[in-house]
PDB file of N, CA and C in Angstrom:
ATOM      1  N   UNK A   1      45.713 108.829  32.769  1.00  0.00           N
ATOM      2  CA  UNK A   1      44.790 109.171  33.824  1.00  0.00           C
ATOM      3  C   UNK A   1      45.464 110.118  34.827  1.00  0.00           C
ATOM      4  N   UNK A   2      46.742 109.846  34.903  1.00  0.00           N
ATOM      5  CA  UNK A   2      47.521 110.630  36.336  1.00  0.00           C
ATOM      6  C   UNK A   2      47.604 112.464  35.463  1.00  0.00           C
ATOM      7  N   UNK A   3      47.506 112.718  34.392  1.00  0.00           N
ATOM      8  CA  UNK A   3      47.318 114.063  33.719  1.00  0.00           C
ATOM      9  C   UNK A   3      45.871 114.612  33.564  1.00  0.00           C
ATOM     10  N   UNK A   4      44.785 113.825  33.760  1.00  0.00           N
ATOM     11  CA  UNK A   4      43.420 114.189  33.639  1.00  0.00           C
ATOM     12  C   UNK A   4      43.052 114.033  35.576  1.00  0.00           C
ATOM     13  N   UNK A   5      43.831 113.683  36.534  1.00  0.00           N
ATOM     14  CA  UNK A   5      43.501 113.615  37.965  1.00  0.00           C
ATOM     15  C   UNK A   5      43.986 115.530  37.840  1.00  0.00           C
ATOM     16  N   UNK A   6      45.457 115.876  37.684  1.00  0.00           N
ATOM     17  CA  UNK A   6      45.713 117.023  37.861  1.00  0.00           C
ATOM     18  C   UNK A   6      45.359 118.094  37.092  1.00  0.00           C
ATOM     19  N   UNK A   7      44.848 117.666  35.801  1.00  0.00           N
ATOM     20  CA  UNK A   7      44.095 118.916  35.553  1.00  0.00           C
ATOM     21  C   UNK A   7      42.711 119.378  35.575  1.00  0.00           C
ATOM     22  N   UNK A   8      41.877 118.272  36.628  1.00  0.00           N
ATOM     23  CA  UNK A   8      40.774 118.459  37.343  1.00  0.00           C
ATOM     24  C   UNK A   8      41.076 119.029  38.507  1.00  0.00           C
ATOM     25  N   UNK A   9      42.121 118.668  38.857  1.00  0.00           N
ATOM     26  CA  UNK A   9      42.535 119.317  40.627  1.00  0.00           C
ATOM     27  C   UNK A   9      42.669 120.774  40.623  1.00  0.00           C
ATOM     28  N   UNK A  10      43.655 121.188  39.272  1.00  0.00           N
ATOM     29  CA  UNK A  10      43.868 122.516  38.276  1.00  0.00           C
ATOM     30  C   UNK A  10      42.807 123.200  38.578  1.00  0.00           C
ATOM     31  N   UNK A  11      41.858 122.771  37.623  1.00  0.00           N
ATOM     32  CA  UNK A  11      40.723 123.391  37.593  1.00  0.00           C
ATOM     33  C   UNK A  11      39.374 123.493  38.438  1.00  0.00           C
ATOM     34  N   UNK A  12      39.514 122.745  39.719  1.00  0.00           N
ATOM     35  CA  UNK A  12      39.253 122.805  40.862  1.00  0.00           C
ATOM     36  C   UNK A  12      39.425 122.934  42.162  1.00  0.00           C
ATOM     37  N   UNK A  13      40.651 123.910  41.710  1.00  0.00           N
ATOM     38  CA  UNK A  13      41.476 124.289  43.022  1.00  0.00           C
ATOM     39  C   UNK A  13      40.887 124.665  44.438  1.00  0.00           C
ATOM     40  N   UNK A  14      39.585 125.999  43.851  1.00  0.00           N
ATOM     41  CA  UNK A  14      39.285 126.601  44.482  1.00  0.00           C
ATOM     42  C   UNK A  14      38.168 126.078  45.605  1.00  0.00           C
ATOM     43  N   UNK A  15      38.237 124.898  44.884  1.00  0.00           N
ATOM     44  CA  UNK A  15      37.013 123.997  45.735  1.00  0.00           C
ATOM     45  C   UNK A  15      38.182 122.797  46.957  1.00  0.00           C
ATOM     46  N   UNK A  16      39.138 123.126  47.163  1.00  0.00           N
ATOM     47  CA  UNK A  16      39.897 122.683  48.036  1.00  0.00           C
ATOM     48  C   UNK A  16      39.812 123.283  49.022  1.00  0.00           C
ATOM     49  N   UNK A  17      39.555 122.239  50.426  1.00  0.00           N
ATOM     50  CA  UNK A  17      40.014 122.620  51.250  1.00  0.00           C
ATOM     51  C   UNK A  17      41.102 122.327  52.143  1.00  0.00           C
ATOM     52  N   UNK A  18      41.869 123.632  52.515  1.00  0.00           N
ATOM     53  CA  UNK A  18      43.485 123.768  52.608  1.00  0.00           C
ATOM     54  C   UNK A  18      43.514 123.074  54.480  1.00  0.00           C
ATOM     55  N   UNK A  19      42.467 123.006  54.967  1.00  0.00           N
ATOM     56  CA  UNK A  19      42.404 122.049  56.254  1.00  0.00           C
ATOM     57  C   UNK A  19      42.346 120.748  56.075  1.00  0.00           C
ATOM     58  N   UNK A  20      42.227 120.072  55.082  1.00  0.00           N
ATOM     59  CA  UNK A  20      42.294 118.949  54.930  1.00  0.00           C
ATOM     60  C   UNK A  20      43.074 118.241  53.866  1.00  0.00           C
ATOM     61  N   UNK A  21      43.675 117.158  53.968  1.00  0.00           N
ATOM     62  CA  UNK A  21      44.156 116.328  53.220  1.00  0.00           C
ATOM     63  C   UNK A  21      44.548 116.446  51.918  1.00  0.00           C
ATOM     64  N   UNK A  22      45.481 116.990  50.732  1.00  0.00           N
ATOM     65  CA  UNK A  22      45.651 117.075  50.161  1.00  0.00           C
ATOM     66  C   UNK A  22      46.227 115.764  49.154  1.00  0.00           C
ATOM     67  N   UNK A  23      46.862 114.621  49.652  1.00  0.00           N
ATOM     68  CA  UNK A  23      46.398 113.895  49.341  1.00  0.00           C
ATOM     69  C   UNK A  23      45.560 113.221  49.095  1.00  0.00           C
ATOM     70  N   UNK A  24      44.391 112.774  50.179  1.00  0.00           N
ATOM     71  CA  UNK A  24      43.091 112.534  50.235  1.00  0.00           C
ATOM     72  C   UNK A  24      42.030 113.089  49.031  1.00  0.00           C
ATOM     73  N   UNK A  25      42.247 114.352  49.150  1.00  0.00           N
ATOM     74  CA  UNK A  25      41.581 115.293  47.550  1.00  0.00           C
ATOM     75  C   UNK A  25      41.690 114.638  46.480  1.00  0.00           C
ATOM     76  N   UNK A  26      43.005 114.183  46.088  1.00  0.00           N
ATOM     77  CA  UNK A  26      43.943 113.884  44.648  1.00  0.00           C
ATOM     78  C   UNK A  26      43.435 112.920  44.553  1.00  0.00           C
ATOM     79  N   UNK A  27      43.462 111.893  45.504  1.00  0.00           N
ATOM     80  CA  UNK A  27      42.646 110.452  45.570  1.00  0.00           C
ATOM     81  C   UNK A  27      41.015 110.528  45.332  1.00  0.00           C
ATOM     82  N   UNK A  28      40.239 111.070  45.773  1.00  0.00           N
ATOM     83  CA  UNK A  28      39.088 111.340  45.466  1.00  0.00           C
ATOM     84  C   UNK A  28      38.641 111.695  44.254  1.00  0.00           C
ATOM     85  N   UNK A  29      39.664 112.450  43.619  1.00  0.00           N
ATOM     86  CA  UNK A  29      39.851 112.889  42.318  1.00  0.00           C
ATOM     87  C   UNK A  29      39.671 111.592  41.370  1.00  0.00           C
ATOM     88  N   UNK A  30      40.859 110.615  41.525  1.00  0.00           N
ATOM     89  CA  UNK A  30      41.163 109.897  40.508  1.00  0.00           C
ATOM     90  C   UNK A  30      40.495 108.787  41.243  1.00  0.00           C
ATOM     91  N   UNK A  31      39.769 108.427  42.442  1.00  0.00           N
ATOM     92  CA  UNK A  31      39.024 107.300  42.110  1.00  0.00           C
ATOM     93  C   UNK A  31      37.625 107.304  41.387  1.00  0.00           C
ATOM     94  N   UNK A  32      37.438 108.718  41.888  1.00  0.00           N
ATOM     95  CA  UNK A  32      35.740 109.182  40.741  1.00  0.00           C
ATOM     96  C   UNK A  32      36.055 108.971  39.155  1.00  0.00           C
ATOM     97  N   UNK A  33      37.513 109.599  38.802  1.00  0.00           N
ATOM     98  CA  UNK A  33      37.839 109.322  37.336  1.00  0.00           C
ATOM     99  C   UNK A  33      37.750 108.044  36.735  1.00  0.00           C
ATOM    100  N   UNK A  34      37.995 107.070  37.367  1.00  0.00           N
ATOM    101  CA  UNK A  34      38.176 105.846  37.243  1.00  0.00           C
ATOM    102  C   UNK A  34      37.117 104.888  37.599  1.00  0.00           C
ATOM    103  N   UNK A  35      36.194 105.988  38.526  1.00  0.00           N
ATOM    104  CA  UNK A  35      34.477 104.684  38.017  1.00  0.00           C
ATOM    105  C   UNK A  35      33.611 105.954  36.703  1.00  0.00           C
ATOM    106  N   UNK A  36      34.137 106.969  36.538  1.00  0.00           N
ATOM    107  CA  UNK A  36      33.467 107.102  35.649  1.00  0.00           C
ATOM    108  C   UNK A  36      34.109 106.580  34.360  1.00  0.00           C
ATOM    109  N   UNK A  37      35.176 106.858  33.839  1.00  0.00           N
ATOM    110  CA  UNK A  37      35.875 105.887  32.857  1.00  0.00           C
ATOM    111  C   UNK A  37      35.186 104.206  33.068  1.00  0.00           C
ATOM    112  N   UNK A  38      35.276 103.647  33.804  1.00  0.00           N
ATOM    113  CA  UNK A  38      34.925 102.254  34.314  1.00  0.00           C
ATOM    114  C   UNK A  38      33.379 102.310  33.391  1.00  0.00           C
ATOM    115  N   UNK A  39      32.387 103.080  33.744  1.00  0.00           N
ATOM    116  CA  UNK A  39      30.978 103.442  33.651  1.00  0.00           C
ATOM    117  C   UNK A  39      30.959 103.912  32.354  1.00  0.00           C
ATOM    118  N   UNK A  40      31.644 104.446  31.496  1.00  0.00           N
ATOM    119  CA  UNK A  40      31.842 104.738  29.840  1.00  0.00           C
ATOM    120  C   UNK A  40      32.284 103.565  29.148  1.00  0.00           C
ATOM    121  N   UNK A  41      33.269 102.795  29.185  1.00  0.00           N
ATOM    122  CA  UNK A  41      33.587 101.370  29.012  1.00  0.00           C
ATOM    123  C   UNK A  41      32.060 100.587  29.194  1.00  0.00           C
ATOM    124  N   UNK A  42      31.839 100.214  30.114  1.00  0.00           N
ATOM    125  CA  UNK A  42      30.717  99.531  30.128  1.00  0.00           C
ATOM    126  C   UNK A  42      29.488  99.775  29.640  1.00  0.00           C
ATOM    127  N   UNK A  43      29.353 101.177  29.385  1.00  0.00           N
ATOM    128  CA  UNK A  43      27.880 101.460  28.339  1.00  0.00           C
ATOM    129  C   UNK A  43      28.341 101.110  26.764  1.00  0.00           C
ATOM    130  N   UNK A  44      29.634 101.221  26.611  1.00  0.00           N
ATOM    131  CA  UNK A  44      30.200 100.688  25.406  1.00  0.00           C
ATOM    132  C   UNK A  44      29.953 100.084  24.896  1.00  0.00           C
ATOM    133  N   UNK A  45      30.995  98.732  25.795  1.00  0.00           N
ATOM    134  CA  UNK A  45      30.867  97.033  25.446  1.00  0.00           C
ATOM    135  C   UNK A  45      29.246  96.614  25.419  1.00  0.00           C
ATOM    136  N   UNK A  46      28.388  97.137  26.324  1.00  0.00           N
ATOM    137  CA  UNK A  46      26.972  96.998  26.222  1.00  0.00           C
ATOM    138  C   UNK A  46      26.544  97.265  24.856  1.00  0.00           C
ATOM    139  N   UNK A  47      26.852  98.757  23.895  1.00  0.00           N
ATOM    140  CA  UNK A  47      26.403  98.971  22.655  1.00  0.00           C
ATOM    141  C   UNK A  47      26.943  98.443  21.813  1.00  0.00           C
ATOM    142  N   UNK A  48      28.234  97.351  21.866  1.00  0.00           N
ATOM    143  CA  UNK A  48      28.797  96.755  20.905  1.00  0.00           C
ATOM    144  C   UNK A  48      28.745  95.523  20.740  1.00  0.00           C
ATOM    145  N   UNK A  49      28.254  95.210  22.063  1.00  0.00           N
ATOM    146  CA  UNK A  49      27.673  93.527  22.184  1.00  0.00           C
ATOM    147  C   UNK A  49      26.009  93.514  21.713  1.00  0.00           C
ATOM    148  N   UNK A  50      25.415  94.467  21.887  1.00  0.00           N
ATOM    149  CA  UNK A  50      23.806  94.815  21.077  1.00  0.00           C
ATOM    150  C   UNK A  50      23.976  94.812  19.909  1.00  0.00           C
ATOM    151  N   UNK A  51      25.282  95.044  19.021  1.00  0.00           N
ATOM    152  CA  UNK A  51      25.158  95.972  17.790  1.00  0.00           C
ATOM    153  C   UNK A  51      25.381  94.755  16.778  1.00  0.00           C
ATOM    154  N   UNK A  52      26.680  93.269  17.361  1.00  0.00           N
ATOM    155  CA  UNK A  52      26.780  92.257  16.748  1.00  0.00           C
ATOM    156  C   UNK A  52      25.624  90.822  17.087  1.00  0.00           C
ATOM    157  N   UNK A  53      24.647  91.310  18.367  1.00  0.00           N
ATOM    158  CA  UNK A  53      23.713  90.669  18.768  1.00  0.00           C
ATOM    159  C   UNK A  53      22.063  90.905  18.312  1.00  0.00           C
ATOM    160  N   UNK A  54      21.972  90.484  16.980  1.00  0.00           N
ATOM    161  CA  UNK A  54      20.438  90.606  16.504  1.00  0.00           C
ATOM    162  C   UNK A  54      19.503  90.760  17.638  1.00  0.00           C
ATOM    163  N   UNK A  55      19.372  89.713  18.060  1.00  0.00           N
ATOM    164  CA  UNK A  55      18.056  89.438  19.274  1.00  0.00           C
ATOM    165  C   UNK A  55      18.357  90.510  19.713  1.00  0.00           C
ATOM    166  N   UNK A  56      18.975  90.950  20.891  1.00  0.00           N
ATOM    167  CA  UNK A  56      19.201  91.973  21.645  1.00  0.00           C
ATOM    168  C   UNK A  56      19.077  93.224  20.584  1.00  0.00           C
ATOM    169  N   UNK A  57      19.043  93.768  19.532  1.00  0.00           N
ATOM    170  CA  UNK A  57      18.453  94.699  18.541  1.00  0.00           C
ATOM    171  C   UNK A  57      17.281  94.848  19.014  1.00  0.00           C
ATOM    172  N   UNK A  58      16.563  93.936  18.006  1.00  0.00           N
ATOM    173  CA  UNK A  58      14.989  93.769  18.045  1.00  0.00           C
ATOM    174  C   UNK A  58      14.486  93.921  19.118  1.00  0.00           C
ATOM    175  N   UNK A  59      14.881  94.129  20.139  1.00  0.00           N
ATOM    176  CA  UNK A  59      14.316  94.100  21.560  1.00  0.00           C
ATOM    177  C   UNK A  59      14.460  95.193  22.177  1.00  0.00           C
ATOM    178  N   UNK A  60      15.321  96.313  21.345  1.00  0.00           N
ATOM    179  CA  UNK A  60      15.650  97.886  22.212  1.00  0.00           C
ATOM    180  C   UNK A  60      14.845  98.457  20.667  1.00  0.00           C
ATOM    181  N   UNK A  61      14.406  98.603  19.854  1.00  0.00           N
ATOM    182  CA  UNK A  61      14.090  99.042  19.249  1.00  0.00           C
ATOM    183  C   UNK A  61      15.079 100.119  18.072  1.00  0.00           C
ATOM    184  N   UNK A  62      15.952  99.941  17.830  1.00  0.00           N
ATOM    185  CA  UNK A  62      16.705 100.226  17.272  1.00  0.00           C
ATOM    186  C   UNK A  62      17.641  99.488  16.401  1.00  0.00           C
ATOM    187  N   UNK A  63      16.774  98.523  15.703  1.00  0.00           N
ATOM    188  CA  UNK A  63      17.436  97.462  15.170  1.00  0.00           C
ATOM    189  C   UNK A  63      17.749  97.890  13.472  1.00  0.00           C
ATOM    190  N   UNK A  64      16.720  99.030  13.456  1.00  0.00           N
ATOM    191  CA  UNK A  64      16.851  99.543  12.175  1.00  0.00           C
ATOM    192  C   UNK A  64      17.920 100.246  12.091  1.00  0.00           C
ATOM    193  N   UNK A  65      18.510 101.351  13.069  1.00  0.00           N
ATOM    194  CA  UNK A  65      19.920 101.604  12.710  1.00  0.00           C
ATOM    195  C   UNK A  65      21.118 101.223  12.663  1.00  0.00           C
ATOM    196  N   UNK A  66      21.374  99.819  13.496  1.00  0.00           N
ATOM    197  CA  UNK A  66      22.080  98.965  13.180  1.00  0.00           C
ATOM    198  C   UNK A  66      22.208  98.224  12.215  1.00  0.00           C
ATOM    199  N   UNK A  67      21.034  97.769  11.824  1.00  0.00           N
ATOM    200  CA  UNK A  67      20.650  97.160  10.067  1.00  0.00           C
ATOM    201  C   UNK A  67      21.501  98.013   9.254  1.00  0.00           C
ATOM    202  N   UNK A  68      21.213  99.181   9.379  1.00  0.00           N
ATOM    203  CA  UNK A  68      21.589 100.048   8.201  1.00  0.00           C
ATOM    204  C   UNK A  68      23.124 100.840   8.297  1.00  0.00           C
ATOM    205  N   UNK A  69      23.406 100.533   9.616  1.00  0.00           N
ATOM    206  CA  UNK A  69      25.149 101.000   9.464  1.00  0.00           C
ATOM    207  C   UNK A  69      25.840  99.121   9.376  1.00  0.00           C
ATOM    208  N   UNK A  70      25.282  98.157   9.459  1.00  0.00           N
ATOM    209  CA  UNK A  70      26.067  97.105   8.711  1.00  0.00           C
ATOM    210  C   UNK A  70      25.694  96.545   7.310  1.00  0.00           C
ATOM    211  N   UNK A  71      24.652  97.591   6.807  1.00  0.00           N
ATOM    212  CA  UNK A  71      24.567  97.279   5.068  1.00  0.00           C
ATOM    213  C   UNK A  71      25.973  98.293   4.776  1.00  0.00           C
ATOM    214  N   UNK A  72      25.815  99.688   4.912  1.00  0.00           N
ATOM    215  CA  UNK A  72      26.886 100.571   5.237  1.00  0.00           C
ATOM    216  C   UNK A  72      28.500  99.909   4.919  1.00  0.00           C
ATOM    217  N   UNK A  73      28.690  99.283   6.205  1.00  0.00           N
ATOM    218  CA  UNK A  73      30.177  98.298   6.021  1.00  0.00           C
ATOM    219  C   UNK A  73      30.137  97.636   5.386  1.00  0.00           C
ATOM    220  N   UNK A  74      29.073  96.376   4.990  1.00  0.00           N
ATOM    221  CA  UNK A  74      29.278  96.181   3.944  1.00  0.00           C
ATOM    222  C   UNK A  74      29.583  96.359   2.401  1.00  0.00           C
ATOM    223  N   UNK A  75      29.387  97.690   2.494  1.00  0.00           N
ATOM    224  CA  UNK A  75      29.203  97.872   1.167  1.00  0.00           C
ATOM    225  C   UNK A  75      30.633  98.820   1.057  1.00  0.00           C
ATOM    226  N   UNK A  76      31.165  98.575   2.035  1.00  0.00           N
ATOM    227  CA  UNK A  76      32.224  99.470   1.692  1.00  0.00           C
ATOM    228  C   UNK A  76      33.652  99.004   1.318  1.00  0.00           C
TER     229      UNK A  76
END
């Protein structure tokens, strides 16, 4: 994470401003990184706890492609 804070900072240099806090920036940086990471994790575990959870299938409507990527593993 401390290599993906600085090469957002990198590539958002120009959106710094040199009156303020340069620490403060870096921090802003990597706490946004870290609820969006946080917020990718959790749509995850959500699609992987649906995916071994029938009921919860049948109920988003997509139970058929899950059906069919665990005939898939099985068969493999």
């Amino acid at each position: 994470m401390f290599q993906d804070v600085w090469i957002r900072a990198i590539n958002h240099w120009d959106s710094y401003d040199a009156n303020r806090s340069l620490e403060n920036w870096l921090f802003t940086i990597a706490t946004n990184l870290y609820r969006d990471r946080y917020r990718k994790a959790k749509r995850w575990l959500g699609r992987v706890k649906q995916y071994f959870n029938p009921e919860l299938q049948q109920r988003s409507g997509r139970w058929r492609i899950f059906q069919g990527l665990r005939m898939n593993l099985k068969t493999c």
